[in-house]
Every structure is written in C-alpha cells, then in structure tokens.
N, C-alpha and C. Protein backbone atom coordinates (compact mmCIF):
# COMPACT_ATOMS: atom_id res chain seq x y z
N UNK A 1 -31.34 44.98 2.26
CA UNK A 1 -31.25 43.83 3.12
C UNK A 1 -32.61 43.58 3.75
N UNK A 2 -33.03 42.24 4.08
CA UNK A 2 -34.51 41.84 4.33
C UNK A 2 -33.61 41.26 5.92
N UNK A 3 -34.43 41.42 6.65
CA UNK A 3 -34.66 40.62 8.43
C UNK A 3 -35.56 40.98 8.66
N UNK A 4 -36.11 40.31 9.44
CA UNK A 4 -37.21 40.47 10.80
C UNK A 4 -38.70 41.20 9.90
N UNK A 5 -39.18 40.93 8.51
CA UNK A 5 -40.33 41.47 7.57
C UNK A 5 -39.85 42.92 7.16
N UNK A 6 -38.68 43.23 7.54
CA UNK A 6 -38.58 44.78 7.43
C UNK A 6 -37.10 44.71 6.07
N UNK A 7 -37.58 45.93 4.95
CA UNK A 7 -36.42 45.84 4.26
C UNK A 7 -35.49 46.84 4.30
N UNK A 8 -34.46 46.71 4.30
CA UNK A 8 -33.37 48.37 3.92
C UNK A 8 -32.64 48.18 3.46
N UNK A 9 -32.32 49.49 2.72
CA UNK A 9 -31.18 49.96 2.02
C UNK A 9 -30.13 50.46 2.70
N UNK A 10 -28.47 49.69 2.38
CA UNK A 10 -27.57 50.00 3.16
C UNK A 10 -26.81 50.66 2.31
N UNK A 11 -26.25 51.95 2.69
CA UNK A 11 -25.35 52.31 2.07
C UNK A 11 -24.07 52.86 2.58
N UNK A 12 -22.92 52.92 2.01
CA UNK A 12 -21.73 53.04 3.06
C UNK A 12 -21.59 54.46 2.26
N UNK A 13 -21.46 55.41 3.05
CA UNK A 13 -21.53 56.74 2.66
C UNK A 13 -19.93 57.65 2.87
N UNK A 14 -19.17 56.35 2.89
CA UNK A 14 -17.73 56.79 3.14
C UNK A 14 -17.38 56.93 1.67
N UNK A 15 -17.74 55.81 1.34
CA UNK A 15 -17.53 56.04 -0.79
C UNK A 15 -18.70 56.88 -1.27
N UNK A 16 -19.99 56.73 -0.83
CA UNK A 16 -21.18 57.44 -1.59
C UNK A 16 -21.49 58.06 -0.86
N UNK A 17 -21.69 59.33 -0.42
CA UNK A 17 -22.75 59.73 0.34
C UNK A 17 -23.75 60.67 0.15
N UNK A 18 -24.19 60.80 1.24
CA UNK A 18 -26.16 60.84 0.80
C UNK A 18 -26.40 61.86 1.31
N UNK A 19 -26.28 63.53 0.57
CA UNK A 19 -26.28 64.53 1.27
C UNK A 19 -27.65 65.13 1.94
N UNK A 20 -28.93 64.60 1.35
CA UNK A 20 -30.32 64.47 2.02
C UNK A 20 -30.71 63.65 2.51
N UNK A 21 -30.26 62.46 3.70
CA UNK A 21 -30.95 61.08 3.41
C UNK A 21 -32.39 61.16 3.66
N UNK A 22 -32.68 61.92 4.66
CA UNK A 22 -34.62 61.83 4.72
C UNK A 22 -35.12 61.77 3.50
N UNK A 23 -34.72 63.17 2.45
CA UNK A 23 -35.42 62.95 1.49
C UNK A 23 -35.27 61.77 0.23
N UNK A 24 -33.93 61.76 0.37
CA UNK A 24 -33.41 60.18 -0.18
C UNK A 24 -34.48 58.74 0.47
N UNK A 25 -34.39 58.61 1.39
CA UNK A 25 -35.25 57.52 2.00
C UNK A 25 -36.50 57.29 1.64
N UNK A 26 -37.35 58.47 1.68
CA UNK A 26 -39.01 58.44 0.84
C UNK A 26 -38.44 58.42 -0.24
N UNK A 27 -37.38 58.95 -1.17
CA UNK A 27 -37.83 58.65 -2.74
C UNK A 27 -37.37 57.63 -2.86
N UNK A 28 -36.08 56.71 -2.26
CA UNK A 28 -35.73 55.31 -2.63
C UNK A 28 -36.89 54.60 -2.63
N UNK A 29 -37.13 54.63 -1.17
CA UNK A 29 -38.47 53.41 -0.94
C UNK A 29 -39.69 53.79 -1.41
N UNK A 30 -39.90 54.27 -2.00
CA UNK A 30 -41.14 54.23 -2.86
C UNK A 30 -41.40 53.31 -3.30
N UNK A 31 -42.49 52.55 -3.42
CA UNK A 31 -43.11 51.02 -3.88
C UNK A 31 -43.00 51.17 -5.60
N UNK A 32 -43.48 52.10 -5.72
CA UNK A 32 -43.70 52.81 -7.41
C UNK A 32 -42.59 53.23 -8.49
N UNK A 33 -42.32 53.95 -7.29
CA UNK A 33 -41.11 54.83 -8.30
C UNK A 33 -39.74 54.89 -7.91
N UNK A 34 -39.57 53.95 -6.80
CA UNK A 34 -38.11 54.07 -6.07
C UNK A 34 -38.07 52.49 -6.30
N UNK A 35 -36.60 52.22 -4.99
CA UNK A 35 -36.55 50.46 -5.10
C UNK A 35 -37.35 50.24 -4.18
N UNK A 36 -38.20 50.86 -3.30
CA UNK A 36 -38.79 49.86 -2.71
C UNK A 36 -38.67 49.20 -1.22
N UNK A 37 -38.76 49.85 -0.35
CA UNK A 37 -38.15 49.36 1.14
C UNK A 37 -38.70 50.03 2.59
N UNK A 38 -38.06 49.65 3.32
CA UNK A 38 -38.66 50.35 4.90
C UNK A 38 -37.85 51.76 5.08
N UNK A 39 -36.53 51.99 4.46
CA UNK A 39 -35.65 53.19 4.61
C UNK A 39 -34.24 53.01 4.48
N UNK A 40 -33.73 53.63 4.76
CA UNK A 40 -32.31 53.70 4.48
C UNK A 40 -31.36 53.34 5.64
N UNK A 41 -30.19 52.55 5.79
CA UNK A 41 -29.72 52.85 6.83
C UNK A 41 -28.03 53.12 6.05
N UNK A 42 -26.96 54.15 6.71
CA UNK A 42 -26.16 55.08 6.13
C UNK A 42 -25.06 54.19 7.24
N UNK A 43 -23.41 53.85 6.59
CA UNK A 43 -22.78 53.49 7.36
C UNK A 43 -21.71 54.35 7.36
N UNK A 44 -21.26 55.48 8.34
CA UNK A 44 -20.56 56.33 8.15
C UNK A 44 -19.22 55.99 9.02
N UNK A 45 -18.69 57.21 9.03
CA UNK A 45 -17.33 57.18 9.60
C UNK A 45 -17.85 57.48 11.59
N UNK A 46 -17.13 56.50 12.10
CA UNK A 46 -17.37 56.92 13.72
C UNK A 46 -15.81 57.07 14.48
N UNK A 47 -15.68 57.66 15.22
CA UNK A 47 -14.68 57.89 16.31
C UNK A 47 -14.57 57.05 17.90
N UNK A 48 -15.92 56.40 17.47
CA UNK A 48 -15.78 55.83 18.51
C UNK A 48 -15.66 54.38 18.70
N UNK A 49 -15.71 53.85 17.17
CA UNK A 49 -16.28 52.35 16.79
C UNK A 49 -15.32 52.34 15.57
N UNK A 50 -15.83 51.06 14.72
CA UNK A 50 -15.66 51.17 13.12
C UNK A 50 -15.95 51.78 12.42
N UNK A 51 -17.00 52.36 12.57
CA UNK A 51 -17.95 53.08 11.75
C UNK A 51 -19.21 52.95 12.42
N UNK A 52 -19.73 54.10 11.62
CA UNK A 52 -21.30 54.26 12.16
C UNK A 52 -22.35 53.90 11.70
N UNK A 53 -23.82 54.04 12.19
CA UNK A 53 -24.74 53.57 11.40
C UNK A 53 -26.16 54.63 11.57
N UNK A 54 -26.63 55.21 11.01
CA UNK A 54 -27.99 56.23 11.06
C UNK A 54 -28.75 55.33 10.35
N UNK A 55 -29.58 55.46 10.56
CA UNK A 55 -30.89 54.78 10.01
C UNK A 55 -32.25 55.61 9.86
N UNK A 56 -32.89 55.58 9.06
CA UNK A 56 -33.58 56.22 8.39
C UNK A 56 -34.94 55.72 7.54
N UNK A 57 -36.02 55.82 8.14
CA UNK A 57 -37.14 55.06 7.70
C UNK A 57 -37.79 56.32 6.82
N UNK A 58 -38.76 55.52 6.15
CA UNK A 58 -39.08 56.11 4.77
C UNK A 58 -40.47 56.91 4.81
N UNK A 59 -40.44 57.14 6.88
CA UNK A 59 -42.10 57.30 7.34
C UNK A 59 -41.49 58.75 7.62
N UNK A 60 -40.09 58.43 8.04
CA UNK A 60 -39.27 60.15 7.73
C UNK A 60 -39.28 60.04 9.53
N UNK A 61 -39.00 58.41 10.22
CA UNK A 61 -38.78 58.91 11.91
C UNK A 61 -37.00 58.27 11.59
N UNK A 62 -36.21 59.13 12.00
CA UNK A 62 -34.95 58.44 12.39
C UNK A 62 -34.98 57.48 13.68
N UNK A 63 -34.52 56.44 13.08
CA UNK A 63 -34.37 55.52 14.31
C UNK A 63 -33.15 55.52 15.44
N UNK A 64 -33.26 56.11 16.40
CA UNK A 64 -32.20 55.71 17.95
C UNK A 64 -32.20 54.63 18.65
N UNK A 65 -31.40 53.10 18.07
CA UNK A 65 -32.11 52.49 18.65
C UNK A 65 -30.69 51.61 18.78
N UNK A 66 -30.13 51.32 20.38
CA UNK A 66 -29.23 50.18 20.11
C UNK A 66 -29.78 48.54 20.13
N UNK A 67 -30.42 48.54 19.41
CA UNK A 67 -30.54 47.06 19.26
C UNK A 67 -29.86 46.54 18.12
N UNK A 68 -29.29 45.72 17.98
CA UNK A 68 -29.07 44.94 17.15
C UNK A 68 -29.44 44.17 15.78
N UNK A 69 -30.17 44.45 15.52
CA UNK A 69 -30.98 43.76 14.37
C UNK A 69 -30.50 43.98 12.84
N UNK A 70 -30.10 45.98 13.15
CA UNK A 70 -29.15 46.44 11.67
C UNK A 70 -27.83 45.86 11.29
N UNK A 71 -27.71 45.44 12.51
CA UNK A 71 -25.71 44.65 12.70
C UNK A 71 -25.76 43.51 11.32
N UNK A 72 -26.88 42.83 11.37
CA UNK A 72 -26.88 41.54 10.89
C UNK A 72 -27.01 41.51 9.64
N UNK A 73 -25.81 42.07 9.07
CA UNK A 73 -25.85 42.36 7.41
C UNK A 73 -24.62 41.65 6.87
N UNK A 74 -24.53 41.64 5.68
CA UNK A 74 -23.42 40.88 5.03
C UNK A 74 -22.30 41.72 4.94
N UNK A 75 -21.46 40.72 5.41
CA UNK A 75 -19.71 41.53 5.42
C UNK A 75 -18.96 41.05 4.58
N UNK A 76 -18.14 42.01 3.76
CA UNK A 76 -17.47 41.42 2.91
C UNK A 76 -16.05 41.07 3.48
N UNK A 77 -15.45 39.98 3.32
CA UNK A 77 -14.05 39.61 3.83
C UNK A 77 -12.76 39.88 2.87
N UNK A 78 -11.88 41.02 3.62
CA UNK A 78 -10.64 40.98 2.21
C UNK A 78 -9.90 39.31 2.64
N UNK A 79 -9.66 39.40 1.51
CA UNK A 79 -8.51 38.05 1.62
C UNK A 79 -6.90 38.37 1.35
C-alpha cells in the first residue's frame, strides 16, 4: 500500500504469518531482490480491538506509533 510517499506491505498474519518479520521486512523490501518498499506492517489478532497492527520498517526500527496513517488501507466488504 502507497500513502503519504511511504510504501508497505500488509499482511494479515492470522492466515499467513511471519515468524521473523524484521528479517522478513529487509528481505521483502529490497529494491533488488525483494518487492520493494518502506517495511512491513503485520495485522494480527488483538484482545483489545479487531485486530492488531505491528509495523515494521525495512531500516529494522519497529514503529510505536498511534497515528493513523496505517488505518487507511483497503477493506474488503463481505456481502
């Protein structure tokens, strides 16, 4: 997903998950040899919400951050 010049990879780790993501994150986003991006962000299971979200840049800093900006992704609607 592209916002704000920054790209990531979302993945819902309730079906897939990502038992290294740091090291997952540098090899995804690799310009070269991966797809290519700012890092990963992981949507897991939460207890306190819908689900969760870790995020994970590809510089290898986890991001703590409640802002909003990761929210703004595409949702799929059951019908």
């Amino acid at each position: 997903m592209h916002g704000a010049g920054n790209d990531y990879i979302y993945v819902n780790t309730l079906r897939f998950p990502i038992h290294n993501p740091g090291k997952t994150a540098i090899e995804w986003s690799a310009c070269h040899t991966g797809i290519g991006s700012d890092g990963l962000v992981l949507i897991g299971h939460s207890d306190k919400a819908d689900f969760s979200m870790r995020i994970f840049n590809a510089d290898r800093i986890i991001i703590r951050s409640k802002h909003g900006s990761f929210l703004k992704m595409p949702t799929v609607r059951k019908q």
